[in-house]
N, C-alpha and C. Protein backbone atom coordinates (compact mmCIF):
# COMPACT_ATOMS: atom_id res chain seq x y z
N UNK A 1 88.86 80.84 92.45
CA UNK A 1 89.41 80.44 93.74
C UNK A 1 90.30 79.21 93.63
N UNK A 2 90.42 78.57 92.93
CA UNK A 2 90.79 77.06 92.45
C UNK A 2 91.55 77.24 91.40
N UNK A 3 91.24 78.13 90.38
CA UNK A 3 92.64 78.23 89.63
C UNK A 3 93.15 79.52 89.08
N UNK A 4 94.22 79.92 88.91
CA UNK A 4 94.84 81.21 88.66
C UNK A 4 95.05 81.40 86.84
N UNK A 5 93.77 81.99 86.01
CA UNK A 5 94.25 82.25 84.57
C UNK A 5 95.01 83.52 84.77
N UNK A 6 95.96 83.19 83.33
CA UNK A 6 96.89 84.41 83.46
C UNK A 6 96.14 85.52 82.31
N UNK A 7 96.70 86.34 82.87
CA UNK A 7 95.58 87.72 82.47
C UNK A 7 95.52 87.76 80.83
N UNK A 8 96.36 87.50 79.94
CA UNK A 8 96.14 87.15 78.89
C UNK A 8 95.02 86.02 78.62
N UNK A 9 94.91 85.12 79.49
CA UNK A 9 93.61 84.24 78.55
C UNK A 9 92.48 84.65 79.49
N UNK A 10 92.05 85.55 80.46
CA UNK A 10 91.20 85.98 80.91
C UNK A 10 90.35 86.75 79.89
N UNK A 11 91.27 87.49 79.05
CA UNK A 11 90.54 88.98 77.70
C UNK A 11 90.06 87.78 77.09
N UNK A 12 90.81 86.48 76.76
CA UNK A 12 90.72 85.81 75.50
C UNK A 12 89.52 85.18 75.63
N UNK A 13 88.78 84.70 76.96
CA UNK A 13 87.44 84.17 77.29
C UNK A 13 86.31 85.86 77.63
N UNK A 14 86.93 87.02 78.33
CA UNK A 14 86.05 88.07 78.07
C UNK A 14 85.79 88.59 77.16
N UNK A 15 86.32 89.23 76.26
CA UNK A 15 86.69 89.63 75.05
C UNK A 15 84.96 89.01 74.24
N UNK A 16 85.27 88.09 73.63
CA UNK A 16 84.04 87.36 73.22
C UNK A 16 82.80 87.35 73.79
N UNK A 17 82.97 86.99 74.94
CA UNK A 17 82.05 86.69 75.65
C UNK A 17 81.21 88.49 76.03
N UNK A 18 81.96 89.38 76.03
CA UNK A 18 81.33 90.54 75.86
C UNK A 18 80.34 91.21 74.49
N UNK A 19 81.15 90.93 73.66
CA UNK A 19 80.85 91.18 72.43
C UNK A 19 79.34 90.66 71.77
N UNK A 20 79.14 89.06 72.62
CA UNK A 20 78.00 88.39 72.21
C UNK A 20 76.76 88.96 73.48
N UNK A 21 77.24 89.54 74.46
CA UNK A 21 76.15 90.34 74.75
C UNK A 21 75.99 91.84 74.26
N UNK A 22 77.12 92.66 73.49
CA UNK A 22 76.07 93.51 73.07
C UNK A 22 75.57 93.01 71.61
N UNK A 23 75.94 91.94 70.89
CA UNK A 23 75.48 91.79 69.87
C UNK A 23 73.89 91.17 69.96
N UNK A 24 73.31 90.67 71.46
CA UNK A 24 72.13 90.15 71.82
C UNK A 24 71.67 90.91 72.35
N UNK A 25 72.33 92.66 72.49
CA UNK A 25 71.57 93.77 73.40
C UNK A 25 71.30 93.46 74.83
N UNK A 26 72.27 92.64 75.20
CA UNK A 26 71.85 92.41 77.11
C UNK A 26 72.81 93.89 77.17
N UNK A 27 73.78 93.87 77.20
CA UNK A 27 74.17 95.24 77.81
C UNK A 27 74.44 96.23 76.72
N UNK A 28 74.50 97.46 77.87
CA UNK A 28 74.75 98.46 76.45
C UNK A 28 75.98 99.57 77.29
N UNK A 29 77.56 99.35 77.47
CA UNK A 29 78.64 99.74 77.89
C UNK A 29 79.57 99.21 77.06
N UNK A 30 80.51 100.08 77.24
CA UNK A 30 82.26 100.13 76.61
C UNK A 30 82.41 99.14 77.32
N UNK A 31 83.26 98.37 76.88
CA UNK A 31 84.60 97.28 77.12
C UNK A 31 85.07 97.58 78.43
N UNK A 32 85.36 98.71 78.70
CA UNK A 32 86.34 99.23 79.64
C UNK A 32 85.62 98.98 81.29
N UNK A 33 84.27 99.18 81.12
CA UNK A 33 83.03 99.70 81.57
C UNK A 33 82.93 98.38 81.99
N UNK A 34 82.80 97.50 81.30
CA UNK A 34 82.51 96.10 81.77
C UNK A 34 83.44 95.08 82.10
N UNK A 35 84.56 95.31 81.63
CA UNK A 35 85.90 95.15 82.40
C UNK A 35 85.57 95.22 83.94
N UNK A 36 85.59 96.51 84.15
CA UNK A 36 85.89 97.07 85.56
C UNK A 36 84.70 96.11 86.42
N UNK A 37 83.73 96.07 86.20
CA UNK A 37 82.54 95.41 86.91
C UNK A 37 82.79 93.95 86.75
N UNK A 38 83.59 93.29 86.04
CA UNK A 38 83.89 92.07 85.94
C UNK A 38 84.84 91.88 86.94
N UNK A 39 85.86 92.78 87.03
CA UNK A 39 87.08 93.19 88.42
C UNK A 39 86.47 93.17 89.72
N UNK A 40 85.51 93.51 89.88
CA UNK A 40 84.94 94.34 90.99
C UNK A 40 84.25 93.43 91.60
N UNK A 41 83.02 92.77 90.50
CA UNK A 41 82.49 91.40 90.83
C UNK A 41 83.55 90.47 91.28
N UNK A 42 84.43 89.98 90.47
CA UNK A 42 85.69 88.95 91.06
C UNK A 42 86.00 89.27 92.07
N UNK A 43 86.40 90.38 92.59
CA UNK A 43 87.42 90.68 94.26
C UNK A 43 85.86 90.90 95.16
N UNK A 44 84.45 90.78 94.72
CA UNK A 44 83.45 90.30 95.71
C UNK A 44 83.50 88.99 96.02
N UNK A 45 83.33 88.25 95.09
CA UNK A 45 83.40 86.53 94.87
C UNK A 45 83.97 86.13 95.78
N UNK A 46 85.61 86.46 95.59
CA UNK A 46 86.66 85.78 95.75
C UNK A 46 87.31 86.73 97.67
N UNK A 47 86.64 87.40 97.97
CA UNK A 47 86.50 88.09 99.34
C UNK A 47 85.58 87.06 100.13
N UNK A 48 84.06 86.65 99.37
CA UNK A 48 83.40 85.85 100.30
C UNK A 48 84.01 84.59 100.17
N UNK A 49 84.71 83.88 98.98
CA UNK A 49 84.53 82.73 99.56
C UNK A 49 85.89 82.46 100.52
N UNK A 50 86.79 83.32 100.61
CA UNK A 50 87.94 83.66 102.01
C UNK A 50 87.14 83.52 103.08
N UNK A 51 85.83 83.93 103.05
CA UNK A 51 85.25 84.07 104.13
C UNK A 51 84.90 83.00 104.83
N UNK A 52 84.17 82.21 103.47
CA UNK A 52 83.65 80.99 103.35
C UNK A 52 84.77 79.92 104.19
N UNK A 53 85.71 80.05 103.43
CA UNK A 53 86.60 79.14 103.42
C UNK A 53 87.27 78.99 104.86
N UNK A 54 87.24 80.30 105.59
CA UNK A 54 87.40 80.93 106.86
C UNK A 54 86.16 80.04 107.94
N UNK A 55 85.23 80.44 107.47
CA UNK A 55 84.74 79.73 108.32
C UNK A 55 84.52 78.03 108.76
N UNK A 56 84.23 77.59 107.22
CA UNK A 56 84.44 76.15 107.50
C UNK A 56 85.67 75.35 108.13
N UNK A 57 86.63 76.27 108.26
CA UNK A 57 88.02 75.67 109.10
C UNK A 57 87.31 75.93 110.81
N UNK A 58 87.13 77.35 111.12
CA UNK A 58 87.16 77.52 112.60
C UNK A 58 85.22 77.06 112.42
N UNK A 59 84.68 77.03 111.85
CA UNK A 59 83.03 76.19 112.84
C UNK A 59 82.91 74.88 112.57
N UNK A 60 83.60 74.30 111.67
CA UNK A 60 83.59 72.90 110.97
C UNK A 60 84.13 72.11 111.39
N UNK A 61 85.87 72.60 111.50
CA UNK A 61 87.04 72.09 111.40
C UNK A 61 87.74 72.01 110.49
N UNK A 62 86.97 71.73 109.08
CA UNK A 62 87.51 71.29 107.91
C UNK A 62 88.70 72.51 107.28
N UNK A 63 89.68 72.21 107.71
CA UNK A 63 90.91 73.06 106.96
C UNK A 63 91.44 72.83 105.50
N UNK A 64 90.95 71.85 105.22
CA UNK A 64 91.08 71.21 103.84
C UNK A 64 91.04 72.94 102.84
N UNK A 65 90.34 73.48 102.86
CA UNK A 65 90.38 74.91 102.32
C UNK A 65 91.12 75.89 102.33
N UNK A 66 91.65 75.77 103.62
CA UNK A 66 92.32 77.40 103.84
C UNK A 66 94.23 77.17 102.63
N UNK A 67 94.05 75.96 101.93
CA UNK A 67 94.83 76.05 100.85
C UNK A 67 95.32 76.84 100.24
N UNK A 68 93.43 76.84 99.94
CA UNK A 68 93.01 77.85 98.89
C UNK A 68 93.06 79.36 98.80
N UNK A 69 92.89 79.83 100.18
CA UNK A 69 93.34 81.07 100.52
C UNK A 69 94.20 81.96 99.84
N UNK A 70 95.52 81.91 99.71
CA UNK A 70 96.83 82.48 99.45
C UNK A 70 96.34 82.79 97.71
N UNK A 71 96.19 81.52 97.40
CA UNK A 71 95.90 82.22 95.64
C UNK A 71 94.39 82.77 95.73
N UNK A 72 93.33 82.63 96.32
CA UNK A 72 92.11 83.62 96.50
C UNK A 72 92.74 84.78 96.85
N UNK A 73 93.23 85.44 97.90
CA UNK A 73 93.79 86.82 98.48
C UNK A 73 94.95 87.26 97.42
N UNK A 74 95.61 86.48 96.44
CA UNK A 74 96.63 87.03 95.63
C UNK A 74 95.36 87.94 94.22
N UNK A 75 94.55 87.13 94.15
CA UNK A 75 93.70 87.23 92.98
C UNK A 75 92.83 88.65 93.33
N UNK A 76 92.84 88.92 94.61
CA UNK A 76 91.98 89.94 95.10
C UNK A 76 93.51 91.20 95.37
N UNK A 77 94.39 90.77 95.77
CA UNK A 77 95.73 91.93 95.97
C UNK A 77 95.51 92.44 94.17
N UNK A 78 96.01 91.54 93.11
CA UNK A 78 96.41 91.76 91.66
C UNK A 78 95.82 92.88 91.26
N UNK A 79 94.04 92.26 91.38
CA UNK A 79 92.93 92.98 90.49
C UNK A 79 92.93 94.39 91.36
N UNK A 80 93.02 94.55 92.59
CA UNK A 80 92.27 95.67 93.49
C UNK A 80 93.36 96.96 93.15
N UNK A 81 94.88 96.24 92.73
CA UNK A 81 95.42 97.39 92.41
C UNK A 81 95.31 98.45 91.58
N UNK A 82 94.25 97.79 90.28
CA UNK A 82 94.32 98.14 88.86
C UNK A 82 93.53 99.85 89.47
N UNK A 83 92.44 99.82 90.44
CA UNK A 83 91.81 100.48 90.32
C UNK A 83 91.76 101.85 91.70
N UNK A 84 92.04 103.18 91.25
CA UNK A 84 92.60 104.11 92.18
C UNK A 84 91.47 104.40 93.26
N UNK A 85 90.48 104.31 93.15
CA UNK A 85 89.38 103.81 94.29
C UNK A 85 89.14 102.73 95.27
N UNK A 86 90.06 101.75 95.18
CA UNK A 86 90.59 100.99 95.64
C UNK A 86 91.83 100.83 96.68
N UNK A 87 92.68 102.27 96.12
CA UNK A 87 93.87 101.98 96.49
C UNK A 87 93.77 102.05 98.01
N UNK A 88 93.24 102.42 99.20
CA UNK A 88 93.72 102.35 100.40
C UNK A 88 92.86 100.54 100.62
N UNK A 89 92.05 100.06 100.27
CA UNK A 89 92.06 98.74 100.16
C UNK A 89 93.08 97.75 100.01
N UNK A 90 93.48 98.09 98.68
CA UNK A 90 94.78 97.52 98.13
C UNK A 90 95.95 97.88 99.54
N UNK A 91 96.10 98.61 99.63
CA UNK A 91 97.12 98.72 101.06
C UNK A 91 97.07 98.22 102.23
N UNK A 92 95.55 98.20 102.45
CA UNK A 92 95.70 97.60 103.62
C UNK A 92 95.75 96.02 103.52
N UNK A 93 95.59 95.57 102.65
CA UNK A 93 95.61 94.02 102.28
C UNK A 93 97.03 93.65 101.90
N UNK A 94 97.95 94.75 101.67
CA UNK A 94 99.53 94.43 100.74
C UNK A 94 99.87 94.53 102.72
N UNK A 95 99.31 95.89 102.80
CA UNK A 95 100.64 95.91 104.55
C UNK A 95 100.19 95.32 105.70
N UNK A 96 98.67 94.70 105.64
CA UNK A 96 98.53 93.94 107.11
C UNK A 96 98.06 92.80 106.71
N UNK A 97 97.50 92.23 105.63
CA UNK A 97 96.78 91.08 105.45
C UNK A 97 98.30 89.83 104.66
N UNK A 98 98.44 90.51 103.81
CA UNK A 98 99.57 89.56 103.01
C UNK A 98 100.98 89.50 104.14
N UNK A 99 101.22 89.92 104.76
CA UNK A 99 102.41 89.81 106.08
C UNK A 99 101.80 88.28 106.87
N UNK A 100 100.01 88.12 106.87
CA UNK A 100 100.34 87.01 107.79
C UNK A 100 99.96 85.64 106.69
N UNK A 101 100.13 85.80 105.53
CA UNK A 101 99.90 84.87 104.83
C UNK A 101 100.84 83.94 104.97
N UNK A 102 100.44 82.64 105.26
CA UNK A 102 101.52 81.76 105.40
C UNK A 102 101.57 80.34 104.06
């Protein structure tokens, strides 16, 4: 939510970091497999804390957050495209949500 890695050093911290769980037997899936659930988890994350961030402006006041927004909702547009189960998600966030991004 706070900072944008570019998708190249994202593999370069997953990549590893996968590998040493099946080499410790926590999981037992393809790359690809755990990719996708790493995607999926992120555009959950990064959905609530919009939410989050949503709310502490309108019950709080504190707008100090809604900064953060634009690169949270870009990070959730990027990833949601990758995946064709997704795609009327991905649309409705490209044609009604990203129009009122300011």
């Amino acid at each position: 939510c706070y900072i944008s890695w570019p998708e190249d050093r994202i593999e370069q911290f997953l990549k590893p970091y996968y590998q040493q769980l099946i080499q410790a037997k926590l999981i037992d899936c393809a790359y690809n497999q755990f990719k996708r659930d790493f995607d999926l988890m992120g555009i959950q994350r990064h959905l609530k804390a919009i939410g989050i961030f949503s709310r502490l402006n309108i019950r709080d006041g504190k707008s100090v957050y809604l900064g953060d927004i634009p690169r949270t909702l870009d990070y959730v547009i990027n990833v949601s495209q990758r995946y064709p189960e997704l795609e009327d998600f991905h649309s409705f966030l490209v044609e009604t949500v990203l129009p009122l991004k300011k």
